[in-house]
Structures are given as C-alpha cells and as structure tokens.
Protein backbone atom coordinates (compact mmCIF):
# COMPACT_ATOMS: atom_id res chain seq x y z
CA UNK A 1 -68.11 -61.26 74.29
CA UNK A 2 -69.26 -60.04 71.07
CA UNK A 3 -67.69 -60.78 67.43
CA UNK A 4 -66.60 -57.47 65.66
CA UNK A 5 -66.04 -57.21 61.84
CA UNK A 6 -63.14 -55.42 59.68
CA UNK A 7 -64.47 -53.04 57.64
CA UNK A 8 -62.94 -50.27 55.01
CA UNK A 9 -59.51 -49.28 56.04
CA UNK A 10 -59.67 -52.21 58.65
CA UNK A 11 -62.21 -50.02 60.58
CA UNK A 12 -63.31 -52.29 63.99
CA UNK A 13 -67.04 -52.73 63.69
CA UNK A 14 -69.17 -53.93 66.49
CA UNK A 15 -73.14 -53.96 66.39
CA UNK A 16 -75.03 -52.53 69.35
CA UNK A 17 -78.13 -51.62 70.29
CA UNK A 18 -79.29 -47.72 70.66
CA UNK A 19 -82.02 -47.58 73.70
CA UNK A 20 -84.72 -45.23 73.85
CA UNK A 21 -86.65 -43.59 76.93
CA UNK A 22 -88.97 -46.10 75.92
CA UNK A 23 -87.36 -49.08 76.22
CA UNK A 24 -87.24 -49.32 72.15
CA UNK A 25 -84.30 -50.14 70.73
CA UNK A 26 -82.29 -49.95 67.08
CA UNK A 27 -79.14 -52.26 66.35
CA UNK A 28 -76.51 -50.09 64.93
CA UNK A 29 -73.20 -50.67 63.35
CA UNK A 30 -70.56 -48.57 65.75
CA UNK A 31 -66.92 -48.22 65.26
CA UNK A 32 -64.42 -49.31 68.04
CA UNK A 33 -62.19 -45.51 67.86
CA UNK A 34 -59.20 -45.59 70.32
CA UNK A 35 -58.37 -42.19 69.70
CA UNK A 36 -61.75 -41.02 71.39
CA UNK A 37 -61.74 -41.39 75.56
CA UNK A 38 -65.25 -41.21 75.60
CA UNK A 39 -68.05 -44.04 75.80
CA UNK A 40 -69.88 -43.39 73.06
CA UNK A 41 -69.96 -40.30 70.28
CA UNK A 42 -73.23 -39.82 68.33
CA UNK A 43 -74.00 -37.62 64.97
CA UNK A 44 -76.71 -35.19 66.67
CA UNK A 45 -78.73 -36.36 63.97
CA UNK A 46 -78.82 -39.58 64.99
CA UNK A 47 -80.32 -39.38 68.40
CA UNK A 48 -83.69 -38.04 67.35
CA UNK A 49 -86.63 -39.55 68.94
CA UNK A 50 -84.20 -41.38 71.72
CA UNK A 51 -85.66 -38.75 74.64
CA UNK A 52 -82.34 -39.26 75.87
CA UNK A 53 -80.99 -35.76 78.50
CA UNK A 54 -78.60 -33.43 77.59
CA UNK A 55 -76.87 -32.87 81.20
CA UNK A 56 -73.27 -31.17 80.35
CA UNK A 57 -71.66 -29.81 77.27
CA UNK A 58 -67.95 -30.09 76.40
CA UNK A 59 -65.30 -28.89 74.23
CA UNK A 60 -63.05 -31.66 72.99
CA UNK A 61 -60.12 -32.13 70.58
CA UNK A 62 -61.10 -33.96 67.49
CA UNK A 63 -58.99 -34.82 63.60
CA UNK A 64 -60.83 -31.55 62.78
CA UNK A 65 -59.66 -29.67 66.05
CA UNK A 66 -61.89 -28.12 68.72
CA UNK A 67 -65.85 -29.23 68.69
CA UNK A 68 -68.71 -29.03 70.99
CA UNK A 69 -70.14 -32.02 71.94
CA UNK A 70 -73.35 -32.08 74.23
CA UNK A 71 -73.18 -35.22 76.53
CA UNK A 72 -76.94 -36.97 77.19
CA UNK A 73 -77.09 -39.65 79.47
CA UNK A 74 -77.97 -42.72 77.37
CA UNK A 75 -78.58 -46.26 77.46
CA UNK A 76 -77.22 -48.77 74.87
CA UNK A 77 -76.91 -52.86 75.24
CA UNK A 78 -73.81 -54.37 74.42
CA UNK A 79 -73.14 -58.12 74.69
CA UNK A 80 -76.27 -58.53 76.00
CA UNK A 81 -76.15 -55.88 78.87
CA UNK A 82 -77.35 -52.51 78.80
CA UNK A 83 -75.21 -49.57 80.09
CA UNK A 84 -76.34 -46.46 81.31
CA UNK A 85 -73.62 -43.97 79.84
CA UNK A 86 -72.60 -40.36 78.93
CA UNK A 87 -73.18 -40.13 75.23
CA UNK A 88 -71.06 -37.25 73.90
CA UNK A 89 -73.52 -36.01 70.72
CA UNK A 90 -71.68 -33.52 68.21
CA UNK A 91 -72.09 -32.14 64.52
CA UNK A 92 -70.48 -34.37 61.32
CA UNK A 93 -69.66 -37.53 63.07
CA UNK A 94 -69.79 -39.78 59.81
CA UNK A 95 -69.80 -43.16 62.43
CA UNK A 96 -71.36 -43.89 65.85
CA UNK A 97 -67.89 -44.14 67.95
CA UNK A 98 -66.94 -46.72 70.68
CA UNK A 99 -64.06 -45.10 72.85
CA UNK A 100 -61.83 -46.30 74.88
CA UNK A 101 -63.55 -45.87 78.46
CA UNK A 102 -64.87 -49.37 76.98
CA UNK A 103 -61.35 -50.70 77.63
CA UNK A 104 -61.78 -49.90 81.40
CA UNK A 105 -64.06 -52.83 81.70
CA UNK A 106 -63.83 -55.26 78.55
CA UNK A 107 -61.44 -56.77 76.71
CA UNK A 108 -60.42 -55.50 72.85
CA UNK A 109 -58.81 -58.45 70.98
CA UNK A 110 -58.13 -58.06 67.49
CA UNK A 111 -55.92 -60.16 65.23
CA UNK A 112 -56.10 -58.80 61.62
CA UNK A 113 -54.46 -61.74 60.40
CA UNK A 114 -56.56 -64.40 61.68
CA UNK A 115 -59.48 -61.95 60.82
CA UNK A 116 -60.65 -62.12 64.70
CA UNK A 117 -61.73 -59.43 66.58
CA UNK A 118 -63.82 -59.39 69.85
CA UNK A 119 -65.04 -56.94 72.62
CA UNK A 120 -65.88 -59.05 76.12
C-alpha cells in the first residue's frame, strides 16, 4: 500500500517510479484521475529516453474532446512492484495520470477529512 498526498484542488497524488528499457528508473509525482480508464497517460514529452514501444494508437474522449494517444508498452513500479502496462502517451497532458484500470486490482481509499489517502 502506498500513502498518497492531497494536492491543489484536492488532486490525489501518488509517487511512482517511471522504468526505462534499461532498467533506470525516475520517481514521479502522478495523479490518481478516475475519469481516465486507462493505466497510465503520459505528456509525449515526458517519455523521452524511456525506449519504451509504441504498439497501437487510439482515439479517446478527453475534457478537451477527441485526442490521439499512442499506447507504448511500459514498465513502472508501484508499491514496490513493477507492472508491465499500456501507457497511453498524448499531446498537453499537464500531469502523469493514474486511471482507473488501477482499481481492477488495488484498493483507492481516500478520506479528505482525516487527510488519508492510500492505493494497495
């Protein structure tokens, strides 16, 4: 299980870990988004030098309407485990996005007014 913090506008922030073909890593601060089904959503800026593989490409509905988003096969480590998943990778993402395909296998608890929130 991993503590999350609240951030501006009660955002839910969760650090993770970014993996690179190498094995390399950078810790990140991601945003838990349960409007987005995916697994993860990248700026396209952001996954420079990650030698991750683009292998689809996808139109999906967004605040701003109808983007492209490439999907790469990526590795991050969450709680202490790393995950092999589809990284969806698109143009003016302002935050690294958790989604809610997260929910399929962990736990979101989040209790504003005891300031906890957790992801295990």
């Amino acid at each position: 299980m991993i503590n999350g913090t609240f951030g501006v506008e009660d955002a839910l922030l969760f650090e993770i870990e970014l993996i690179a073909s190498d094995g390399s890593g950078v810790e990140i601060e991601s945003m838990f988004d349960t409007g987005f089904s995916g697994w993860l959503a990248v700026n396209d800026q952001d996954i420079d030098g990650f030698g991750w593989v683009k292998f689809d490409r996808k139109i999906m509905r967004t605040a701003q309407g109808n983007s492209f988003f490439d999907i790469y096969l990526g590795k991050i480590k969450l709680d202490g485990q790393e995950y092999d998943i589809p990284v969806h990778v698109g143009k003016n993402l302002s935050e690294v996005l958790l989604g809610r395909q997260w929910l399929e296998t962990k736990q979101l608890l989040v209790n504003k007014s005891q300031g906890i929130l957790t992801l295990g």
